[in-house]
C-alpha atoms as a PDB file:
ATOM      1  CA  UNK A   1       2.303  29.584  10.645  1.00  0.00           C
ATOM      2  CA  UNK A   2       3.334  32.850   8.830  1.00  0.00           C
ATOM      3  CA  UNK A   3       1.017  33.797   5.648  1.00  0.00           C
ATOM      4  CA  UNK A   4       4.127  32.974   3.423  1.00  0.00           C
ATOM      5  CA  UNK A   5       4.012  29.410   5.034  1.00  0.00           C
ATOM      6  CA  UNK A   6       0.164  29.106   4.230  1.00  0.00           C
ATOM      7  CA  UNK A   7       0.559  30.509   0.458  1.00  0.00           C
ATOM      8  CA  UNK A   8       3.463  27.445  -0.021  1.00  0.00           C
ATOM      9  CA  UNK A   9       1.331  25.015   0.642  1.00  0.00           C
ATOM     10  CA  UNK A  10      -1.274  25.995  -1.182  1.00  0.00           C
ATOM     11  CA  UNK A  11       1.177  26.461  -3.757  1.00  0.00           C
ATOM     12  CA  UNK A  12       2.579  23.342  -3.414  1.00  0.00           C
ATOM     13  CA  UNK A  13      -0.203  21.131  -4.289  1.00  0.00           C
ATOM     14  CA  UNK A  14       0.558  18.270  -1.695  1.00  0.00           C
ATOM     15  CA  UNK A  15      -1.774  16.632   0.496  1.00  0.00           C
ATOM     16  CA  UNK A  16      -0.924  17.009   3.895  1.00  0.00           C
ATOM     17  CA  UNK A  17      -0.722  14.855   6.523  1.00  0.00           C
ATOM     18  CA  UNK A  18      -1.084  15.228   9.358  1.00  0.00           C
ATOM     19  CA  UNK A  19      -2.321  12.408  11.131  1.00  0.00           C
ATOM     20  CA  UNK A  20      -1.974  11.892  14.601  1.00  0.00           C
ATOM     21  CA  UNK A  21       0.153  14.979  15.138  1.00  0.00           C
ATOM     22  CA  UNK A  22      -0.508  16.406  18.400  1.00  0.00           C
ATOM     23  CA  UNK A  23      -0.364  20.132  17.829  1.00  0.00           C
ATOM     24  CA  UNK A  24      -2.929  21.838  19.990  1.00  0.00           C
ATOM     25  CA  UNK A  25      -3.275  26.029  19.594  1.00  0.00           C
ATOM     26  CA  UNK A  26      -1.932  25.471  16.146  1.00  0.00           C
ATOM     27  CA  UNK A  27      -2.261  28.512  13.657  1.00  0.00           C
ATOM     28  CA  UNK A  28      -4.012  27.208  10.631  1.00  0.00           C
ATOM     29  CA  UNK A  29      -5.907  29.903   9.263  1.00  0.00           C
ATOM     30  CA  UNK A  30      -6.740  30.725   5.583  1.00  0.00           C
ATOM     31  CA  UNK A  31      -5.043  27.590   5.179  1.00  0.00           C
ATOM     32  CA  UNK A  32      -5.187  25.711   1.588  1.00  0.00           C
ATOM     33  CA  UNK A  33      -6.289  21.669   3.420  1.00  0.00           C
ATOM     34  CA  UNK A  34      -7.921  20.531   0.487  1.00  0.00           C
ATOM     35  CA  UNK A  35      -7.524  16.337   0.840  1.00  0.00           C
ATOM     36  CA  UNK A  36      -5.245  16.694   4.215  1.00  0.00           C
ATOM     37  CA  UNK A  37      -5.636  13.919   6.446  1.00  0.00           C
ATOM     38  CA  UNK A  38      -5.775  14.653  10.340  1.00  0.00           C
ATOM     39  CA  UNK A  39      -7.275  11.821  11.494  1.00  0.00           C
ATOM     40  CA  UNK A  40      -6.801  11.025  15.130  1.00  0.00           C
ATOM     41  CA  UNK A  41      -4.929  14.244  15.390  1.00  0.00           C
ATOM     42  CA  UNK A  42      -5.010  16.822  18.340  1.00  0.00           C
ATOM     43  CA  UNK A  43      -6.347  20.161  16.911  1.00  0.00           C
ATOM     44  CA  UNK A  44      -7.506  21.538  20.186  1.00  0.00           C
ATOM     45  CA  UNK A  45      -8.006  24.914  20.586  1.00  0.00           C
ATOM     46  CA  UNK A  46      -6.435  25.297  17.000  1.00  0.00           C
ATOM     47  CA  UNK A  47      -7.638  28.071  14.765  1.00  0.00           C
ATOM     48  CA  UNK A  48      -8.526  27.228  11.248  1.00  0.00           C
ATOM     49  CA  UNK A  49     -10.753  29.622  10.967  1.00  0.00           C
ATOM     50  CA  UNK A  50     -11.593  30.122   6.494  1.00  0.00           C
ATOM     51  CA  UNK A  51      -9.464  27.293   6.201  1.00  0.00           C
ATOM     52  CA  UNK A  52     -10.134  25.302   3.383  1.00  0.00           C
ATOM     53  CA  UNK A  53     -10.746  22.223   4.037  1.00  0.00           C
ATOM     54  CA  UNK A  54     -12.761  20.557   1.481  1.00  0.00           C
ATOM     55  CA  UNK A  55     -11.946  16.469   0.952  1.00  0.00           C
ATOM     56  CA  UNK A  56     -10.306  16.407   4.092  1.00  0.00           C
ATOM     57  CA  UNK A  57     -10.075  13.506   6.857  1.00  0.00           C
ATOM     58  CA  UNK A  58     -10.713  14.327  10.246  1.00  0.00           C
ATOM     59  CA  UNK A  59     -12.102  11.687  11.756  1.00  0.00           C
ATOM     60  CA  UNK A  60     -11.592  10.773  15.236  1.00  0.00           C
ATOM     61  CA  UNK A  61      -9.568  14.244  15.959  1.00  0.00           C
ATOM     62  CA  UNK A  62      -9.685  16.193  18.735  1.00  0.00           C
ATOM     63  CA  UNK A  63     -11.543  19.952  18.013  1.00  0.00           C
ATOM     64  CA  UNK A  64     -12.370  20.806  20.971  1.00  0.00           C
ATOM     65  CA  UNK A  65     -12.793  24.647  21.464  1.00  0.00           C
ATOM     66  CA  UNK A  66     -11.216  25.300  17.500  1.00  0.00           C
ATOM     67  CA  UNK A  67     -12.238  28.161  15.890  1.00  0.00           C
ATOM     68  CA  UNK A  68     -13.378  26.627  12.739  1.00  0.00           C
ATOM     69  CA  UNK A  69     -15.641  30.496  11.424  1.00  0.00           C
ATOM     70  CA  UNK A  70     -15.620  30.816   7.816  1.00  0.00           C
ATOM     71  CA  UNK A  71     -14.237  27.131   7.293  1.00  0.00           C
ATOM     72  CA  UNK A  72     -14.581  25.177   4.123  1.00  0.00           C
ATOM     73  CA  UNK A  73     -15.741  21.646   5.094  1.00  0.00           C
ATOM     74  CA  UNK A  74     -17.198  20.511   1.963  1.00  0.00           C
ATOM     75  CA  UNK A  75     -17.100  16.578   1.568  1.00  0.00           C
ATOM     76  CA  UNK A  76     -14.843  16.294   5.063  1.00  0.00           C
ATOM     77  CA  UNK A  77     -15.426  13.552   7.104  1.00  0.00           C
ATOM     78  CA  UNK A  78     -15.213  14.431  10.444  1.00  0.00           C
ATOM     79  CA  UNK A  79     -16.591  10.892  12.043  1.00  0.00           C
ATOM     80  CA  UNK A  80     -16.192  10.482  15.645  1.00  0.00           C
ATOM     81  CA  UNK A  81     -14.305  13.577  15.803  1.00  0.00           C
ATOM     82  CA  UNK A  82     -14.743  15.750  19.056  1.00  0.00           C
ATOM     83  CA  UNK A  83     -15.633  19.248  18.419  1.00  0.00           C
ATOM     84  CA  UNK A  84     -17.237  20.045  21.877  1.00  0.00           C
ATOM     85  CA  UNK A  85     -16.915  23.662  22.582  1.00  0.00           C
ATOM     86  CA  UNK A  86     -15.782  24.670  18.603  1.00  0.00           C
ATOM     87  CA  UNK A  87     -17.027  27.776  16.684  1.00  0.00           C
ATOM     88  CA  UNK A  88     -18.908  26.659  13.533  1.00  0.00           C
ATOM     89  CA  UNK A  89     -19.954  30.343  12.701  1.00  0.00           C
ATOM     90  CA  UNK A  90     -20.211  30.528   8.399  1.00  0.00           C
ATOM     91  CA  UNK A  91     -18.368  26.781   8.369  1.00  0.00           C
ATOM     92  CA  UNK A  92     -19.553  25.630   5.647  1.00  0.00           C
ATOM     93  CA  UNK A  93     -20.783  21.931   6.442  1.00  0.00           C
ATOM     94  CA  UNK A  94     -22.467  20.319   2.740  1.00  0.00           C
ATOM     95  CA  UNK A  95     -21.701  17.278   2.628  1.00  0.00           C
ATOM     96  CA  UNK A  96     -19.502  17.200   5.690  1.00  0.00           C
ATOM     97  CA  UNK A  97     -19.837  13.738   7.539  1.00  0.00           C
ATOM     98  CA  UNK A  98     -20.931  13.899  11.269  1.00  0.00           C
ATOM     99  CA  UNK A  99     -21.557  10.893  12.135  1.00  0.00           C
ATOM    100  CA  UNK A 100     -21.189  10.198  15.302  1.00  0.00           C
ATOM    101  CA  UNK A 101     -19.306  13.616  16.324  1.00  0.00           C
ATOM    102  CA  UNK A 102     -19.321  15.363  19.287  1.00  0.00           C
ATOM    103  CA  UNK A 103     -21.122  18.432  18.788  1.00  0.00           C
ATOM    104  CA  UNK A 104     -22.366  19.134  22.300  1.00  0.00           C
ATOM    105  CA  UNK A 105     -21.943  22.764  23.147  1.00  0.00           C
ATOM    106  CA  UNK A 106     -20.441  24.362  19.795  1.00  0.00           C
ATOM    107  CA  UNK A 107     -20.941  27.291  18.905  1.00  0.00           C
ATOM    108  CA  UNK A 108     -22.522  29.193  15.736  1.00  0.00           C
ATOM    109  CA  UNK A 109     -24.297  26.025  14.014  1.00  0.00           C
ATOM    110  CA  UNK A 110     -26.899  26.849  12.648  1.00  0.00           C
ATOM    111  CA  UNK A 111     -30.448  24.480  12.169  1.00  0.00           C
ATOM    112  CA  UNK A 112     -29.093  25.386   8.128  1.00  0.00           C
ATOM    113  CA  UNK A 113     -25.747  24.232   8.539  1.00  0.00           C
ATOM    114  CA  UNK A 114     -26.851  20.788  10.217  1.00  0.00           C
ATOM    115  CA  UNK A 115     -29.271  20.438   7.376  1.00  0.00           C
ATOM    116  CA  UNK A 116     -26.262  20.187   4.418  1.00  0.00           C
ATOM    117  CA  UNK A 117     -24.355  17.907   7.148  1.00  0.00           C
ATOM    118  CA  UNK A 118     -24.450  13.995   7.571  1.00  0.00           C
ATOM    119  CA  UNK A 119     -25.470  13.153  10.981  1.00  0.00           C
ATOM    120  CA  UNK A 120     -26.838   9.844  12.378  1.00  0.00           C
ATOM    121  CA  UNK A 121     -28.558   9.090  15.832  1.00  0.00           C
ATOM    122  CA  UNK A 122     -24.668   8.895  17.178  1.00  0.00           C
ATOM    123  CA  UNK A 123     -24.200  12.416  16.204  1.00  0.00           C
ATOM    124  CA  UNK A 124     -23.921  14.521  19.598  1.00  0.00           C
ATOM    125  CA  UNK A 125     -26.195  17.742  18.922  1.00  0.00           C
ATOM    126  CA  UNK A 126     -25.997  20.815  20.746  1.00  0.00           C
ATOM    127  CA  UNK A 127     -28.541  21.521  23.064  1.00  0.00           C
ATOM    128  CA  UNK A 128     -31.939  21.998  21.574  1.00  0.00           C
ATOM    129  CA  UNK A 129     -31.076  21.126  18.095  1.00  0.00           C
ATOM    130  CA  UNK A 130     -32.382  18.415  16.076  1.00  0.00           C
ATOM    131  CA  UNK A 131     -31.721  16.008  13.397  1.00  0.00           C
ATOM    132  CA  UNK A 132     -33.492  17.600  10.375  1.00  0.00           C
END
């Protein structure tokens, strides 16, 4: 996705969805997401690193090994989705819902960023981190 692409739909004002989309690898960066919906979809590997993704549904997708640095996740729900492997450096996580998310292995959480987050005893921590 070329920066011009990006800009439109921020421009645009839409929500996206994306739902179910299987579109591993994907270029989302510095990507205006606010409200998209990619539930159940196949982000793998994707990089949406400072995307902005506040509002947005992700639950049940498939984030496994995303760069996700610098993302704004305010408010997303990300139940159930699979992140194992992801890079969560600077994500911004307040109010982000975890419930029940695969967080083994990621990378760059921080005992701060889990803190603003929603997790319940389904939530899969990295090793050596704790509920708060």
């Amino acid at each position: 996705m070329t920066a011009a692409d990006r800009a439109a739909l921020k421009a645009a004002g839409f929500r996206v969805d994306l739902s179910g989309a299987i579109i591993p690898g994907t270029d989302l960066s510095r990507t205006w997401l606010e409200k998209a919906d990619f539930r159940k979809t196949n982000l793998t590997e994707a990089n949406l690193g400072r995307a902005n993704l506040i509002d947005a549904d992700v639950a049940l997708a498939l984030l496994m090994g995303a760069n996700l640095r610098g993302a704004n996740l305010t408010r997303a729900n990300l139940t159930g989705a699979n992140l194992e492997g992801a890079d969560l450096t600077d994500a911004v996580l307040m109010n982000t819902d975890l419930k029940g998310a695969n967080l083994a292995n990621v990378r760059g959480l921080t005992p701060e960023q889990l803190a603003l987050a929603i997790v319940d005893e389904t939530t899969v921590l990295p090793p050596g981190m704790k509920q708060g």
